[in-house]
Structure formats: structure tokens, C-alpha cells
Protein backbone atom coordinates (compact mmCIF):
# COMPACT_ATOMS: atom_id res chain seq x y z
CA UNK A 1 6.88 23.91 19.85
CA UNK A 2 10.07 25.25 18.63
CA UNK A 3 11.81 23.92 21.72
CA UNK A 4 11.28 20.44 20.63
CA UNK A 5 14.01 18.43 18.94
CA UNK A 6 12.64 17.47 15.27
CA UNK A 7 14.28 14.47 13.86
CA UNK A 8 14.98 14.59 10.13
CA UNK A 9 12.11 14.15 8.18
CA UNK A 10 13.15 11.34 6.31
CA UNK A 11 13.58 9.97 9.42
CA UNK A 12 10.40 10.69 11.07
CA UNK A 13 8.23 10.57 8.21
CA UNK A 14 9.54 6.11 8.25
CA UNK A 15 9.08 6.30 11.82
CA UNK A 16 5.53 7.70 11.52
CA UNK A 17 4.55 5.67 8.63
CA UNK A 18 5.55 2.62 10.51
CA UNK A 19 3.49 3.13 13.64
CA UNK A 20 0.77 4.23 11.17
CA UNK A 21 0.80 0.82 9.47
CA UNK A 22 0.32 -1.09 12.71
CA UNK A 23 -3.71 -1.31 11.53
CA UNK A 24 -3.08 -2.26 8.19
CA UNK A 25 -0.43 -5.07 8.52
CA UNK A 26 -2.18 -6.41 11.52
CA UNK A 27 -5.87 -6.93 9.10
CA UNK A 28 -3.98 -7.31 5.61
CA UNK A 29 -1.59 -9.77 6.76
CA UNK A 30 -3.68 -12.21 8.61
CA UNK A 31 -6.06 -12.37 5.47
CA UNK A 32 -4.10 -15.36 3.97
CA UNK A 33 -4.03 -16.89 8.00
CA UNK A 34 -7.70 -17.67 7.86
CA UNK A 35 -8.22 -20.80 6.72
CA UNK A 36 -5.70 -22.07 8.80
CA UNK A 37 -6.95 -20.63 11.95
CA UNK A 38 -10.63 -21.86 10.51
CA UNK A 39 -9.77 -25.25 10.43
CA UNK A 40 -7.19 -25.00 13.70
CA UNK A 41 -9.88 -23.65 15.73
CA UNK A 42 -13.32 -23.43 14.11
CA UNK A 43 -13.71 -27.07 12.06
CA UNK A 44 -17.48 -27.06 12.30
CA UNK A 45 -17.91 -23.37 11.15
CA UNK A 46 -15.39 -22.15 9.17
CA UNK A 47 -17.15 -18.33 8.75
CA UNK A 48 -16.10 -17.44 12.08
CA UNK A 49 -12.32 -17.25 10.92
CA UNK A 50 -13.83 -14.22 9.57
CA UNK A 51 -14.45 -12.59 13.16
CA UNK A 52 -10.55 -12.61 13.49
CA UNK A 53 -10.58 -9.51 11.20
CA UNK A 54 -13.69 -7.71 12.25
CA UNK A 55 -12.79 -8.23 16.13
CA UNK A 56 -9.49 -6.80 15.39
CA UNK A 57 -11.40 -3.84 14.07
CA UNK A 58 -14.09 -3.64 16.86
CA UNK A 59 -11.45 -3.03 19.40
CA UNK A 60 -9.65 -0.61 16.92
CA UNK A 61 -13.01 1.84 17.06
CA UNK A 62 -13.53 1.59 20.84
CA UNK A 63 -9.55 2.40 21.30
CA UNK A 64 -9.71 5.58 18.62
CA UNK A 65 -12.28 6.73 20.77
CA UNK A 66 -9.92 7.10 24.09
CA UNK A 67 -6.41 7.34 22.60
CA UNK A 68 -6.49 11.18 21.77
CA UNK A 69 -7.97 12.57 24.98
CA UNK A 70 -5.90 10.02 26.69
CA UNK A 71 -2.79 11.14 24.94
CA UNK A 72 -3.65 14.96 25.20
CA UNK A 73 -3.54 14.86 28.92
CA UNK A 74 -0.49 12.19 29.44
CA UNK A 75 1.52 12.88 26.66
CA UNK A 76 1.98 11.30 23.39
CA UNK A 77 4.61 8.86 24.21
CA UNK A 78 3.21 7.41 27.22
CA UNK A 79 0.09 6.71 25.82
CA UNK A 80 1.87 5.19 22.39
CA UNK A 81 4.32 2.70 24.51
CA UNK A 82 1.50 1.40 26.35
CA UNK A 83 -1.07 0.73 23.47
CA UNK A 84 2.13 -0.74 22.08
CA UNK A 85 2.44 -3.06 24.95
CA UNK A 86 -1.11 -3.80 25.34
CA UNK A 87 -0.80 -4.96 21.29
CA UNK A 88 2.01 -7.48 22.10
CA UNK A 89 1.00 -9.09 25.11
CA UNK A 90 -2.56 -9.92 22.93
CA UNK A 91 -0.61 -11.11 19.88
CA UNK A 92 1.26 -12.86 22.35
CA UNK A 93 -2.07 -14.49 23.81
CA UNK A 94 -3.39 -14.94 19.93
CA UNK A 95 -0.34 -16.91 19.27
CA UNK A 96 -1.01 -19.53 21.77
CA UNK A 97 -4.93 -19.71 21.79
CA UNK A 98 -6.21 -23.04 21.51
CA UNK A 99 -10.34 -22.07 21.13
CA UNK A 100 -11.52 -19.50 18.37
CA UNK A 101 -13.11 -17.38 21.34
CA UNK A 102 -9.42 -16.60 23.01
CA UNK A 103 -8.23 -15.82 19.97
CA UNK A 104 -10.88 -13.67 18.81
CA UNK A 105 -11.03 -11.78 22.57
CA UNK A 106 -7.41 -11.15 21.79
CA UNK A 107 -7.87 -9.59 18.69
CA UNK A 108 -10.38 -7.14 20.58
CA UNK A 109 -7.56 -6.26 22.58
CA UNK A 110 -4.84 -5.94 19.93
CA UNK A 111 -7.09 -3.66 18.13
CA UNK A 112 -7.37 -1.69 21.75
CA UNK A 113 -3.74 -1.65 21.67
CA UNK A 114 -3.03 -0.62 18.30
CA UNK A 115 -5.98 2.56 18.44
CA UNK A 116 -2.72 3.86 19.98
CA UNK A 117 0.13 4.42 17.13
CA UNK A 118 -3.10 4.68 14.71
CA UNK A 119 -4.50 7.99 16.28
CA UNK A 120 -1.06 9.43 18.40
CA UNK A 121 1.43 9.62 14.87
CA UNK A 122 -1.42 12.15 14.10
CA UNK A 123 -1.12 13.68 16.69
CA UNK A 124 2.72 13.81 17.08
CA UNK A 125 2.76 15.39 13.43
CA UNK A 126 0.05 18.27 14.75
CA UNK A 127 2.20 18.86 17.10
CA UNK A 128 5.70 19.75 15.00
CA UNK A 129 4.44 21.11 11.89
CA UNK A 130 1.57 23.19 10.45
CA UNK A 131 -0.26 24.54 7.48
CA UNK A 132 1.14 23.06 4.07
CA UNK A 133 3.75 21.61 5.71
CA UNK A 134 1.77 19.30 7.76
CA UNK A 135 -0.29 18.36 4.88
CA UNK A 136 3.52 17.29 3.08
CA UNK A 137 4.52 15.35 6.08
CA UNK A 138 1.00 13.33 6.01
CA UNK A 139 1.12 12.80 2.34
CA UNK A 140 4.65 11.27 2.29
CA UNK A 141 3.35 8.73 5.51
CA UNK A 142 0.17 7.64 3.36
CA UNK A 143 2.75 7.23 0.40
CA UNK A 144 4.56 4.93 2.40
CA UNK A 145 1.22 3.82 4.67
CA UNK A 146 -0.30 2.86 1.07
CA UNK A 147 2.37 0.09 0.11
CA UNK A 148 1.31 -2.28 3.24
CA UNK A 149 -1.75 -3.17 1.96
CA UNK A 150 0.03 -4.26 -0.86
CA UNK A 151 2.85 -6.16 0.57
CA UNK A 152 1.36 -7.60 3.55
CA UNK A 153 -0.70 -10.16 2.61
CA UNK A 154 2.16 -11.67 0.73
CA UNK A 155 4.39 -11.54 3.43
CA UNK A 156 1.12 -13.02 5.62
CA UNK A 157 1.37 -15.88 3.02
CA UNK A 158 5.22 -16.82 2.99
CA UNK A 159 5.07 -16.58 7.05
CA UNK A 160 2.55 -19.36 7.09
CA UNK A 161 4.03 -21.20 4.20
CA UNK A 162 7.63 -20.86 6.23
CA UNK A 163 6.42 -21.04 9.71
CA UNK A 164 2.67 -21.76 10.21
CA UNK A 165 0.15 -19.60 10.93
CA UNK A 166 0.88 -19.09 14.53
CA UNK A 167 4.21 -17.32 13.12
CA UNK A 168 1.87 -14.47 12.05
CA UNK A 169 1.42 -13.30 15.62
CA UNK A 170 5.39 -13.54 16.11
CA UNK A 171 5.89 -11.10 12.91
CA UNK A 172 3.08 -8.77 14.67
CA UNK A 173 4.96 -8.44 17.74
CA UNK A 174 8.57 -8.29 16.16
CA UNK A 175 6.85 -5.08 14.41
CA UNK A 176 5.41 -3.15 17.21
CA UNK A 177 8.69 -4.33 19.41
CA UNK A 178 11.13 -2.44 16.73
CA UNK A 179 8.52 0.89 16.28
CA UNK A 180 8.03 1.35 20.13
CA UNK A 181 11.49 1.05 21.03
CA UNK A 182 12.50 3.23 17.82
CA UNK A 183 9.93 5.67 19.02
CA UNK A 184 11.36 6.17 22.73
CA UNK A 185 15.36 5.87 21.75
CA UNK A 186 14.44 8.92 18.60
CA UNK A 187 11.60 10.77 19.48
CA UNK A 188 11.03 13.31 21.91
CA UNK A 189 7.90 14.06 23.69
CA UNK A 190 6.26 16.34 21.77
CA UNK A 191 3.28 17.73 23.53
CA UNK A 192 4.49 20.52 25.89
CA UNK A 193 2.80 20.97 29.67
CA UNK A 194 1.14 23.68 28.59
CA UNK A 195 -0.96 21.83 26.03
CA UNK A 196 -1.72 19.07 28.43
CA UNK A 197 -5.52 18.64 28.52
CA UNK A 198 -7.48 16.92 30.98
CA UNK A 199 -8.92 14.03 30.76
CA UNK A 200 -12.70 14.93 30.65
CA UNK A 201 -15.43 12.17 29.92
CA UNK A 202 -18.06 15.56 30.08
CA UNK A 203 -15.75 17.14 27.62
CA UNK A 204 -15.98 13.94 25.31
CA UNK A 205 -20.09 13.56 25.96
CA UNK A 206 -20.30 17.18 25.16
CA UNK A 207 -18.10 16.79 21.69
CA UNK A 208 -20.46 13.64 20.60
CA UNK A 209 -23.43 15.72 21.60
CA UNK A 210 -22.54 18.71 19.35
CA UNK A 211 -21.56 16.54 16.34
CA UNK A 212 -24.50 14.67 16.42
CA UNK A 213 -26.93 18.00 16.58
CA UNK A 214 -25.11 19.56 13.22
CA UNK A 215 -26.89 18.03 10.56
CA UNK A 216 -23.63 18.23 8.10
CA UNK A 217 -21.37 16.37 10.52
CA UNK A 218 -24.17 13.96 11.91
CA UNK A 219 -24.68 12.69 8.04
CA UNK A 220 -21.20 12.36 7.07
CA UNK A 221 -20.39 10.31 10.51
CA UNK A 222 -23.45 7.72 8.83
CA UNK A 223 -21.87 8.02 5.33
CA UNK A 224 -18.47 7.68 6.79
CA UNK A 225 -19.91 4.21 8.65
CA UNK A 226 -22.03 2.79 5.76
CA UNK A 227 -18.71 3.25 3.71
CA UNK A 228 -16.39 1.54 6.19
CA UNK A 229 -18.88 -0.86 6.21
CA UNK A 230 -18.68 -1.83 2.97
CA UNK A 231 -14.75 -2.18 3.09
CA UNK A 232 -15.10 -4.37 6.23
CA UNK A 233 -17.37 -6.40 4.20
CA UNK A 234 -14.92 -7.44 1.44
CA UNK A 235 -12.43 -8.00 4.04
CA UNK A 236 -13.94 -10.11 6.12
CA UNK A 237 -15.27 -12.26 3.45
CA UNK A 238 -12.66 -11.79 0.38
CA UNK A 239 -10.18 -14.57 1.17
CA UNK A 240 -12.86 -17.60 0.92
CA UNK A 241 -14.37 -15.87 -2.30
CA UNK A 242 -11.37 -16.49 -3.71
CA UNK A 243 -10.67 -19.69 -2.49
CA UNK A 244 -14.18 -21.26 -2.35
CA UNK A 245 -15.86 -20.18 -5.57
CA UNK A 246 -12.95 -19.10 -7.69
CA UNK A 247 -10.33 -21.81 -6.75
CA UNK A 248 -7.75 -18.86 -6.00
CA UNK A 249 -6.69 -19.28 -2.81
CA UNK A 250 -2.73 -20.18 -3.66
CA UNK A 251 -2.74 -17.19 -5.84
CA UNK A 252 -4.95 -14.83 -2.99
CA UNK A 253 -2.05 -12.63 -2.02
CA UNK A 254 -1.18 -11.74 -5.11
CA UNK A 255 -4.35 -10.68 -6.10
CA UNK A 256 -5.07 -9.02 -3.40
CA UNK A 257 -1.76 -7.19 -3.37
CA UNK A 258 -2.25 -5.73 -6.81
CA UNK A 259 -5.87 -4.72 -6.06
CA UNK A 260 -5.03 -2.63 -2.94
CA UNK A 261 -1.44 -1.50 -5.12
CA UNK A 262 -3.93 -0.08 -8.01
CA UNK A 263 -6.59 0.95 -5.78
CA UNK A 264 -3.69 3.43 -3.56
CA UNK A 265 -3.94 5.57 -6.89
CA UNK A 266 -7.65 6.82 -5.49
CA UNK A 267 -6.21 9.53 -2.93
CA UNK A 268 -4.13 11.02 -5.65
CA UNK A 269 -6.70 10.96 -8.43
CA UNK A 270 -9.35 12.95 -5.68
CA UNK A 271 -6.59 15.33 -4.78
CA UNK A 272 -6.48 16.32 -8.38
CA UNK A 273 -10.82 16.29 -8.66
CA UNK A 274 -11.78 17.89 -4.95
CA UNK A 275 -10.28 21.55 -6.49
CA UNK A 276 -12.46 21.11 -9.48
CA UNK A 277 -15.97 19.43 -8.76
CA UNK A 278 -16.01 19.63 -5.17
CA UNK A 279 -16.13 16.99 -2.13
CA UNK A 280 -19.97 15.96 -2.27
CA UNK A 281 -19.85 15.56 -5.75
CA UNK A 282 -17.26 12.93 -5.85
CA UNK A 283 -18.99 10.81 -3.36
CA UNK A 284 -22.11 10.83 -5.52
CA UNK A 285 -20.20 9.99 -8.40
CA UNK A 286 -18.25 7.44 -6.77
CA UNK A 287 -21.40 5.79 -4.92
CA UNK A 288 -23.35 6.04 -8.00
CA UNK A 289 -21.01 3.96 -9.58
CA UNK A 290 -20.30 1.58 -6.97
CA UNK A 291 -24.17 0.53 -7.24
CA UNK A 292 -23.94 -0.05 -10.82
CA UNK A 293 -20.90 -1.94 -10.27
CA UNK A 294 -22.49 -4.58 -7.39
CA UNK A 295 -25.99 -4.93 -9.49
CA UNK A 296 -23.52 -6.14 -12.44
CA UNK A 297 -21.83 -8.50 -10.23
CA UNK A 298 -25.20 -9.66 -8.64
CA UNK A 299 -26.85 -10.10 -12.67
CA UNK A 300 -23.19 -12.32 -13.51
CA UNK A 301 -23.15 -14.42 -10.49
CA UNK A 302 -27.30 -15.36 -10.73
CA UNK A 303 -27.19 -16.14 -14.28
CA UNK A 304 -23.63 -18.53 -13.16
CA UNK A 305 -21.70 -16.52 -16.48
CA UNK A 306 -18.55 -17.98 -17.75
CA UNK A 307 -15.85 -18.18 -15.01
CA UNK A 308 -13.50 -15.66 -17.04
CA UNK A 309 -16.67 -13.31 -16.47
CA UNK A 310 -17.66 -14.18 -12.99
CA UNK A 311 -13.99 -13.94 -11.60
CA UNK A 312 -13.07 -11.09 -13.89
CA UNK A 313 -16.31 -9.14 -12.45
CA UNK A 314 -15.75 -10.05 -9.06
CA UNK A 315 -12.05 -8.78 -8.73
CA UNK A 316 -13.14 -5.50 -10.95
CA UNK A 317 -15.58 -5.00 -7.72
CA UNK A 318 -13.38 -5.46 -4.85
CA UNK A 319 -11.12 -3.29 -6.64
CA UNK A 320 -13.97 -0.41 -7.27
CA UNK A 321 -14.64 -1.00 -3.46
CA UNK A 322 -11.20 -0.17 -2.47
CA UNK A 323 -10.92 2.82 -4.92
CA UNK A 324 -14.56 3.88 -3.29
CA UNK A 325 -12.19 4.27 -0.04
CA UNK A 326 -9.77 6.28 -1.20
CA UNK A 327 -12.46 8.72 -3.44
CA UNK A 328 -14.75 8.85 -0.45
CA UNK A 329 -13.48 8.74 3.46
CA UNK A 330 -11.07 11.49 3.16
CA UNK A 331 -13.52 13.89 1.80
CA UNK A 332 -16.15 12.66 4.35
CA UNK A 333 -13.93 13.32 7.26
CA UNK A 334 -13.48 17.07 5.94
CA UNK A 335 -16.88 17.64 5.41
CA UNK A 336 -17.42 16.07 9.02
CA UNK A 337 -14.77 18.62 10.88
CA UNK A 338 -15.87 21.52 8.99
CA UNK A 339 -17.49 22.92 11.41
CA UNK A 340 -15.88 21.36 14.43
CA UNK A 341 -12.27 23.57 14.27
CA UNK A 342 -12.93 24.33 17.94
CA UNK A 343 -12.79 20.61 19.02
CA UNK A 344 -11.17 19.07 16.29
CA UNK A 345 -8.66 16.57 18.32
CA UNK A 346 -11.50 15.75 20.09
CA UNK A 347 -14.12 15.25 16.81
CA UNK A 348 -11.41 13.30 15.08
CA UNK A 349 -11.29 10.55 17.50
CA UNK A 350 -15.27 10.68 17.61
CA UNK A 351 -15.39 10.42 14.13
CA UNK A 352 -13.26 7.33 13.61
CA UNK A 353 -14.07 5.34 16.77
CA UNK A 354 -18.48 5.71 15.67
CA UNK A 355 -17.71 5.14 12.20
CA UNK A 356 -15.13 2.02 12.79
CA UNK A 357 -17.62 0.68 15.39
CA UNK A 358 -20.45 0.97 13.26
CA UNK A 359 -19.11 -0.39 10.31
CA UNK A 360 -18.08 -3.53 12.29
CA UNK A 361 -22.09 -3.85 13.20
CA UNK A 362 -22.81 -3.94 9.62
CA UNK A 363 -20.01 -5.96 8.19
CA UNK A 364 -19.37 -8.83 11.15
CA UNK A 365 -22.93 -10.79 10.34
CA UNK A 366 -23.31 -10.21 6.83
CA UNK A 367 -19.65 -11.92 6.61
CA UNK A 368 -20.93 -14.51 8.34
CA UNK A 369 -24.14 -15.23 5.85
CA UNK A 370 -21.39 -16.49 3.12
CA UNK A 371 -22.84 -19.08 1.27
CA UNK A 372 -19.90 -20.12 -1.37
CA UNK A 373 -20.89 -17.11 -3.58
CA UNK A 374 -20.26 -13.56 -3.53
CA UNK A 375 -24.48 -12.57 -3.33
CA UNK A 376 -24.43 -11.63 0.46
CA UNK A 377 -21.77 -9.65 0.48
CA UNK A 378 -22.72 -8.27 -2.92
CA UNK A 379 -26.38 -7.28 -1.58
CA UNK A 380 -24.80 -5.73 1.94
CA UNK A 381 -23.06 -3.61 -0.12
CA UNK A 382 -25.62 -2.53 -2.67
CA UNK A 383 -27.93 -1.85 0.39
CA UNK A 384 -25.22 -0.11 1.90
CA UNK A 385 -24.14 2.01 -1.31
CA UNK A 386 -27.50 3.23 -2.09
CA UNK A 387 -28.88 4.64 1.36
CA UNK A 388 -24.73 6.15 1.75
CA UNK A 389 -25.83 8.22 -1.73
CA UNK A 390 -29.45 8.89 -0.43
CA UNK A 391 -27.70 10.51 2.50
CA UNK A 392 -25.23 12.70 0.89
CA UNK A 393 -28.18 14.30 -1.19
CA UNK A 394 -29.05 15.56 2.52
CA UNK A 395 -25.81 17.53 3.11
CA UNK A 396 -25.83 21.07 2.59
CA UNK A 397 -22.83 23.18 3.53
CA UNK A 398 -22.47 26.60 5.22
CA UNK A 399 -21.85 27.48 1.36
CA UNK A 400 -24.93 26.94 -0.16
CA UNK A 401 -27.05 28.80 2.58
């Protein structure tokens, strides 16, 4: 390790943050896209605009699942050019697809493509640093990670304003272009021969089949789905709330921008909790009141309230969603690996590729059951929220015993 040339960390911390934020430009960016692409491609049903996001994320979870055992035995730069490539040549097909199913098979693939920079800057940043110092390095990248959610969908809207919404596909490639070929000009290879692993699918069935027989990480995988669920479920359907039943849609980015800007303030306020009150009882707090929260939202849209109420309600709920995130998967992916140190490369990229997949499963045709109003999504979510508390009663550490 100490052989390898480190760039400066201001340096790598941008670079890292940038191939990080592949995922989150490429879903938060297209949000303002899909009515466009509805009525380009899908006239008769404009819902399945919404499969453009959760596609995206489909192929995202089967990627995580091969990118770090791919990258531990090839090397973290090969593996990261080549998702890279894979993501551009799909944008490349999504920006000329004439037929909703091209350009939703091509968001499978660009989510394939970008498992790559999503799962290897993790891995690069294992590699060169350590301890609390590691921990510093990933907090500064989600400090900079955190501002694309908030920025993207505006700059989403001003492409297709400017340009059109096949433009959107031009800005995705422009940004993988300038990160890949910023990755191989700066960055050395980082993982040395020595720590080359070989690619094993026995190695990866045994790693699932250990998970899934510890009760601890086998419940917070489920949690860890039902709550990405719920996420993929306000993504998939929050652009035509706005637009449909609020009349919003000119003013969507912005909205949307501030929500995930106030909502980025979640990892910081359970850094300052976990110390005190402890990981499981955050999530119960935070699930607890995330059920409150959607039966409110369900009482004010039956009873057809005021619009200053309705609208008021619904973007206080998005925004509790989003906060739910930040309070909730971190925590759930410690609890998950606390007992898997021993395969932990290996349990990482389990734990993300089952719980993205999953989540897809549960979001994808409740998105499609929009009706004008936000009730199914609203009811997907209380369902989800309550059996995600239910479960985390069920976890019991190595601490309690």
C-alpha cells in the first residue's frame, strides 16, 4: 500500500466524489425528462416514463452484485473504465431510442455500467487509507456526493428547456467521458497483485449463504430493501405528483432540489444520535414516525383538504422520506456487516445489489398504480414502513445476549 502514489486529497476526494455521483445524477437528473420521454415514446400510457428510473436502478443492483469481486481479481481500474464504457455506449443508445422498450433496456444497461464507479471509489479508498482516516475521506465524498441530488434535477430541467430531452443523455455521457479519462491520466492502480482475488461464483454463493443464515444480517438486508423501497417509490412517482395533482411541474426542480438539499442534513444529525441512543433505536424512531407521517397524508388527501394543506403535507412527506434515508440505511448496513468482517468486500456488494434489486420489485408496480393522487404511493409506503419497524423489533445483537 505504501508503494502506491496517493494524489492529494483534495484532489482525489473530487475525483472520488465524482465517480460516486454517477448514480445520483443519472436518476435525479432525468426526473424533470419524464414527461417528455412519456409523451415522445409512451402517448397511450404515460406511467411507464416511470420505468426509466426504476430500470436504471434494476441494472444498478444486478451490477453492485459483480463489480467488487470483479474488481478484486482484475484490478480497480480495469473494471471502472469498462463499466464506464458500458454506461456511455447505453446513454448513447437511450439518446437515439425511438420505442419506450429500447430506451428502457438501455437504462438496464447504464445502470450495469454505472454499478462500476458506484461500488470501485469504495473500494479504491479501502485500499489507500484506513481507520479514522478512511472514515474522513468518505465523509468529505458524501459532503460533496450530497449536493447532486440537489443540483441535478435543475440542471436536468435547463438541459431540456435548452436542448430537449434527448440532450440529457449527451450531459450523461460528457460526465462519465471527463471522470474515466480523469481517473486513468491521475490515478494509479491501487490494488496490488498480492491482493488480487479470484473470481469465485462458490465464494459469492457461499457469502449469500452465510448472510442469509445470521438472523441479524438476514433482517437488516429486508429492512435495508423495504427502505429502499420506499425511496424508489417517491422517485419513480414524484415528478407527476407534482405536476398532475399539484400543478407544479414548472417549479418541480426546485422543489425537489431543496427537499433532497434539507434532507442531506439526516447523515449528520444520526452521526451526532448513533453515540447516544444507539443504531436500532433510531430506525424505530425514524419508522415510527414515517407511519404517522403517510397516515396524515392519506387522512388530507381522502378528505380533498385545502390545497395549501394537501401540497404542504405532501412535500413535508417526501421530505420525511428522504430524511428516513439518511437516519436509516447507513445504520442498517452496519448492523448488516457486523458480523461479516471476514467477508466484508464481498457482503457489501451482497448487501446493496439484494437490497437495490428488491426494492425495485416493490417500487416499479406500485409506481405504475398512479391514479392522479398521491394514495398508492402513500399506502406502498405505509405497508412498507410498518412491516420495516415490525422487523427491526426482531434484531438482537451479539450485545444483548
Amino acid at each position: 500500500m505504501s508503494q502506491i502514489k496517493r494524489l492529494h486529497r483534495t484532489e482525489f476526494i473530487a475525483m472520488m466524489a465524482m465517480m460516486s455521483a454517477t448514480v445520483a445524477f443519472s436518476i435525479d437528473a432525468m426526473l424533470p425528462a419524464l414527461p417528455e420521454i412519456g409523451a415522445a415514446l409512451s402517448p397511450d400510457n404515460l406511467n411507464n416514463a416511470q420505468l426509466i428510473v426504476t430500470s436504471f436502478v434494476f441494472g444498478l443492483g444486478v451490477g453492485t452484485l459483480f463489480t467488487g469481486p470483479l474488481s478484486d481479481a482484475f484490478g480497480r481500474k480495469p473494471v471502472m473504465v469498462v463499466g464506464s464504457i458500458i454506461y456511455i455506449l447505453a446513454c448513447l443508445v437511450a439518446w437515439i431510442s425511438t420505442t419506450i422498450e429500447v430506451m428502457v433496456a438501455a437504462r438496464v444497461v447504464q445502470g450495469l455500467g454505472a454499478a462500476a464507479p458506484r461500488v470501485v471509489a469504495l473500494a479504491i479508498v479501502r485500499d489507500l487509507y484506513g481507520g479514522r482516516n478512511m472514515a474522513q475521506i468518505i465523509s468529505f465524498i458524501m459532503v460533496v456526493f450530497s449536493i447532486v441530488p440537489a443540483l441535478a434535477p435543475a440542471m436536468g430541467y435547463y438541459i431540456v428547456v435548452g436542448f430537449g430531452w434527448r440532450a440529457i443523455f449527451a450531459s450523461f455521457m460528457l460526465f462519465s467521458l471527463v471522470s474515466m479519462i480523469w481517473l486513468v491520466i491521475r490515478q494509479p492502480e491501487t490494488l496490488t497483485p498480492d491482493n488480487k482475488r479470484p473470481l469465485s461464483a462458490a465464494a459469492l454463493a457461499g457469502a449469500i449463504g452465510e448472510m442469509f443464515a445470521h438472523p441479524t444480517t438476514r433482517l437488516s438486508i429486508f429492512i435495508q430493501t423495504l427502505t429502499f423501497g420506499m425511496l424508489f417509490i417517491i422517485l419513480s412517482s414524484v415528478q407527476q405528483v407534482f405536476d398532475i395533482t399539484f400543478g407544479q411541474g414548472d417549479l418541480f426542480h426546485l422543489w425537489i432540489g431543496g427537499i433532497a438539499a434539507v434532507s442531506a442534513s439526516a447523515s449528520v444529525l444520526n452521526a451526532k444520535l448513533v453515540m447516544r441512543i444507539g443504531m436500532r433505536a433510531i430506525i424505530k424512531a425514524t419508522y415510527a414516525a414515517q407511519i404517522c407521517l403517510t397516515i396524515l397524508l392519506i387522512v388530507v388527501t381522502a378528505v380533498d383538504g385545502p390545497y395549501w394543506l394537501a401540497f404542504g403535507t405532501y412535500v413535508f412527506w417526501v421530505a420525511g422520506n428522504f430524511f428516513q434515508a439518511g437516519l436509516t440505511i447507513g445504520n442498517l448496513n452496519a448492523l448488516a456487516m457486523e458480523e461479516m468482517a471476514h467477508i466484508a468486500g464481498m457482503a457489501a456488494s451482497v448487501i446493496a445489489a439484494i437490497s437495490t434489486i428488491g426494492a425495485v420489485m416493490i417500487a416499479a408496480p406500485i409506481g405504475l398504480l398512479f391514479d392522479g393522487t398521491p394514495i398508492p404511493m402513500a399506502i406502498g409506503t405505509l405497508c412498507a414502513a410498518s412491516l420495516a419497524l415490525w422487523l427491526t423489533t426482531k434484531i438482537v445483537r451479539p450485545s444483548d445476549a
